[in-house]
C-alpha atoms as a PDB file:
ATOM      1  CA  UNK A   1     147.328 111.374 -67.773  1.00  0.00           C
ATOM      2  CA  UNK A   2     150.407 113.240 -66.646  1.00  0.00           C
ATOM      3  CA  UNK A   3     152.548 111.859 -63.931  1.00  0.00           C
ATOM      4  CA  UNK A   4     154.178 114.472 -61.560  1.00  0.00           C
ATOM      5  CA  UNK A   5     157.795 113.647 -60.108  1.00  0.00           C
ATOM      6  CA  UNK A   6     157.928 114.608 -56.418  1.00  0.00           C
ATOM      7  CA  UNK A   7     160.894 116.461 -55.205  1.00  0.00           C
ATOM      8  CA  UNK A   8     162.051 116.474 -51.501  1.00  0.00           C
ATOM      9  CA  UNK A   9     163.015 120.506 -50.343  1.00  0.00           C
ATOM     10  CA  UNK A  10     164.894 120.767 -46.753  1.00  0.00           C
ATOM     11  CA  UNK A  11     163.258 123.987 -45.947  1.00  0.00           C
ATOM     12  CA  UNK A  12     164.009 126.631 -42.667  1.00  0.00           C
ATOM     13  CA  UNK A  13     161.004 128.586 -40.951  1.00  0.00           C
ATOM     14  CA  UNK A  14     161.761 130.473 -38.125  1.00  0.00           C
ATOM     15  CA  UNK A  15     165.641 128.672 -38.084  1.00  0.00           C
ATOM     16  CA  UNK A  16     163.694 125.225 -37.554  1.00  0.00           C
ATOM     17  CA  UNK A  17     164.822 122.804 -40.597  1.00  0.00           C
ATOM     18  CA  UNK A  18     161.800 120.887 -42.442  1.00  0.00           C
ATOM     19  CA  UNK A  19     161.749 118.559 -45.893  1.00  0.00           C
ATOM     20  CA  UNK A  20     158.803 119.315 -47.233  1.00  0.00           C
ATOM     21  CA  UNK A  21     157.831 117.019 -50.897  1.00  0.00           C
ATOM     22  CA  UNK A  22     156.108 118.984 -53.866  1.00  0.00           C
ATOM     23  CA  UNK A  23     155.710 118.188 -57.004  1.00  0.00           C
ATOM     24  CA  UNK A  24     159.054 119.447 -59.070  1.00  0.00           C
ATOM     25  CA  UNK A  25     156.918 121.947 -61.376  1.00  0.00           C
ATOM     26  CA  UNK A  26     155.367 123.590 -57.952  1.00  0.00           C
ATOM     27  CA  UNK A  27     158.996 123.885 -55.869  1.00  0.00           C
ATOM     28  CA  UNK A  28     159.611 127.603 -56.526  1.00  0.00           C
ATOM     29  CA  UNK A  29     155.823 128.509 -55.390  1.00  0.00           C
ATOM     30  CA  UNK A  30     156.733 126.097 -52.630  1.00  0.00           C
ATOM     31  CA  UNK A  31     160.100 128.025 -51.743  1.00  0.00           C
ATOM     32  CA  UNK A  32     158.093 131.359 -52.092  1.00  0.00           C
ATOM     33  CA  UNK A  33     155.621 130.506 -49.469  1.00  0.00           C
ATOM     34  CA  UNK A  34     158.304 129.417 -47.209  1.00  0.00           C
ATOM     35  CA  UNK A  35     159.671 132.735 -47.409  1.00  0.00           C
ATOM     36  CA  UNK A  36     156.227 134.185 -47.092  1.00  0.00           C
ATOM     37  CA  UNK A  37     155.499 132.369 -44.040  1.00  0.00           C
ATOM     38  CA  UNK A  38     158.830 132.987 -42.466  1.00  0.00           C
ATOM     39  CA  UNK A  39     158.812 136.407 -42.651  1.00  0.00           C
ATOM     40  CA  UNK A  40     155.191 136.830 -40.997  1.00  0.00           C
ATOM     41  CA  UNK A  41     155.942 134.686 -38.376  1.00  0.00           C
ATOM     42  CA  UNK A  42     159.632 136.489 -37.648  1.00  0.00           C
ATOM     43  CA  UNK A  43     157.138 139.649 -37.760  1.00  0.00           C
ATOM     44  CA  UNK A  44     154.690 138.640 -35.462  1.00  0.00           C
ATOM     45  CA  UNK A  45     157.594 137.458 -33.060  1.00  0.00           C
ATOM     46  CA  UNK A  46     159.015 140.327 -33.026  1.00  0.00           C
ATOM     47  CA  UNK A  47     156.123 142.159 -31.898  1.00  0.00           C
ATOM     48  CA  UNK A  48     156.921 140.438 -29.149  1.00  0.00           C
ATOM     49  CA  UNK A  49     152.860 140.111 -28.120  1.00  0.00           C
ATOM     50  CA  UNK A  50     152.929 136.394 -29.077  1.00  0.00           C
ATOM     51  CA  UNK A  51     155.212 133.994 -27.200  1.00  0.00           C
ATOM     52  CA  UNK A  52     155.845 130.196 -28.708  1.00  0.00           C
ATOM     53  CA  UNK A  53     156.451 128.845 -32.461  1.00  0.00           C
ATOM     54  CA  UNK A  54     153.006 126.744 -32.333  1.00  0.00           C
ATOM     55  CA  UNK A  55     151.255 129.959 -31.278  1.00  0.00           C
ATOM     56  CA  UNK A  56     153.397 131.934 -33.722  1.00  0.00           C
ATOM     57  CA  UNK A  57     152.422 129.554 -36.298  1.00  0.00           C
ATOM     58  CA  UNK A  58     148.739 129.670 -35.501  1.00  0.00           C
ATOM     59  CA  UNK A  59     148.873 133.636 -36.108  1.00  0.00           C
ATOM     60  CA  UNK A  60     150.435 133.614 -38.815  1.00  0.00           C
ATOM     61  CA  UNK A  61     148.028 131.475 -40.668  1.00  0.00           C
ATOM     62  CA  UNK A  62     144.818 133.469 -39.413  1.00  0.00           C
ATOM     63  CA  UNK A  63     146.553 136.383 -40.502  1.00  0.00           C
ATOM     64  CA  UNK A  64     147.364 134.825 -44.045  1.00  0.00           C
ATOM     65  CA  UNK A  65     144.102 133.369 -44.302  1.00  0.00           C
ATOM     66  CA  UNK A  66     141.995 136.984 -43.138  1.00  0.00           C
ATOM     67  CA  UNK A  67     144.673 138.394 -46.460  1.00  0.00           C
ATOM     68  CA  UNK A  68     144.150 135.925 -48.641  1.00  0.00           C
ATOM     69  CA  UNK A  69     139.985 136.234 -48.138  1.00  0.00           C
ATOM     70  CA  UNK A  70     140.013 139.791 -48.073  1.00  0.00           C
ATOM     71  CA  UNK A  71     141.767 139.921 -51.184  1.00  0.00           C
ATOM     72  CA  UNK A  72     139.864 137.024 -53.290  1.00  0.00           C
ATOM     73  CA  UNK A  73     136.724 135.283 -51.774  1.00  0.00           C
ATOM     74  CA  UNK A  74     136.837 131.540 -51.624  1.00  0.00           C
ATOM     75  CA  UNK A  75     134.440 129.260 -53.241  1.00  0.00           C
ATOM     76  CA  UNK A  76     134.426 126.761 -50.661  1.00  0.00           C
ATOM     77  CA  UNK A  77     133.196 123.973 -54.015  1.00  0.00           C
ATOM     78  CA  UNK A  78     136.391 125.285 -55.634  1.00  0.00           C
ATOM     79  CA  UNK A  79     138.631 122.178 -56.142  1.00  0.00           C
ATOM     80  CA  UNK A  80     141.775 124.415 -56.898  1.00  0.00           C
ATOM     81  CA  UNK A  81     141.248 126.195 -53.368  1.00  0.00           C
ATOM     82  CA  UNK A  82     140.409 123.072 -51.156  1.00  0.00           C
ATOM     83  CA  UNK A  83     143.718 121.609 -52.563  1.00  0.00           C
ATOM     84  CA  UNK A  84     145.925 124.962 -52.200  1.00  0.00           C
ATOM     85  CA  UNK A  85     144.131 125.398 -48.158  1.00  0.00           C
ATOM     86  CA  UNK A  86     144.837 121.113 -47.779  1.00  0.00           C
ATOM     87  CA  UNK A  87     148.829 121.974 -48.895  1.00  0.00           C
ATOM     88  CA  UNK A  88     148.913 124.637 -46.127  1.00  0.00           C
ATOM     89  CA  UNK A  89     147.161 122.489 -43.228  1.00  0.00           C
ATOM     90  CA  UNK A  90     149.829 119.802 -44.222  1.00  0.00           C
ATOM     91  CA  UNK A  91     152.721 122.435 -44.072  1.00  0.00           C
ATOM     92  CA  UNK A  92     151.503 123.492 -40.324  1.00  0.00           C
ATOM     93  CA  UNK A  93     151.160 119.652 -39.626  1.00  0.00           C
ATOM     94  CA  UNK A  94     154.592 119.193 -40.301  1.00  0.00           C
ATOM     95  CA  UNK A  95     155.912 122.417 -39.174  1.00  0.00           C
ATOM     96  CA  UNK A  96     154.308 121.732 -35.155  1.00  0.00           C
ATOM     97  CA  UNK A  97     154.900 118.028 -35.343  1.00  0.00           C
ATOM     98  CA  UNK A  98     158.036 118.192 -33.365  1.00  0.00           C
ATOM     99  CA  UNK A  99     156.586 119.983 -30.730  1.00  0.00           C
ATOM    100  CA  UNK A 100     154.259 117.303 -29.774  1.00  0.00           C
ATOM    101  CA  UNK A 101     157.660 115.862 -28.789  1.00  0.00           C
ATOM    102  CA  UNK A 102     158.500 118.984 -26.082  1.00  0.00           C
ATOM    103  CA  UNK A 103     155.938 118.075 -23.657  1.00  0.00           C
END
């Protein structure tokens, strides 16, 4: 059994501060899809066709998603991908939390 020691990141998407925990061993893919999903959201932004970060957000993962199927179909049985898909619904969770607070 191996035990995985959780770190604690203070990440920024779209200038909006967020600590986000990952296992230690998975923090730089972590970082890198922080970056990944900051700069398609600044691009979709600054289209300017798409007005609101929870919108924003929204594209940004259909438009990630549509990529990432495109480019490798999903096995929807596949443990690895259910996991990787669960880590980016908890990301958005956490990223649009606070604006449950704005209204």
């Amino acid at each position: 059994m191996t035990s995985q020691t959780n770190v604690s990141l203070d990440v920024a998407i779209m200038g909006r501060e967020f600590r986000v925990a990952c296992p230690d061993e998975e923090r730089e893919s972590l970082l890198q899809a922080v970056t990944y999903l900051d700069r398609k959201m600044r691009e979709i932004r600054d289209h300017g066709k798409v007005i609101g970060l929870e919108r924003i957000a929204i594209m940004a993962a259909l438009n990630i998603t549509h990529d990432y199927l495109a480019a490798k179909p999903i096995n929807p049985d596949d443990h690895l991908h259910r996991a990787q898909v669960g880590r980016l619904i908890e990301l958005l969770d956490q990223a649009l939390a606070p604006q449950d607070n704005l209204f």
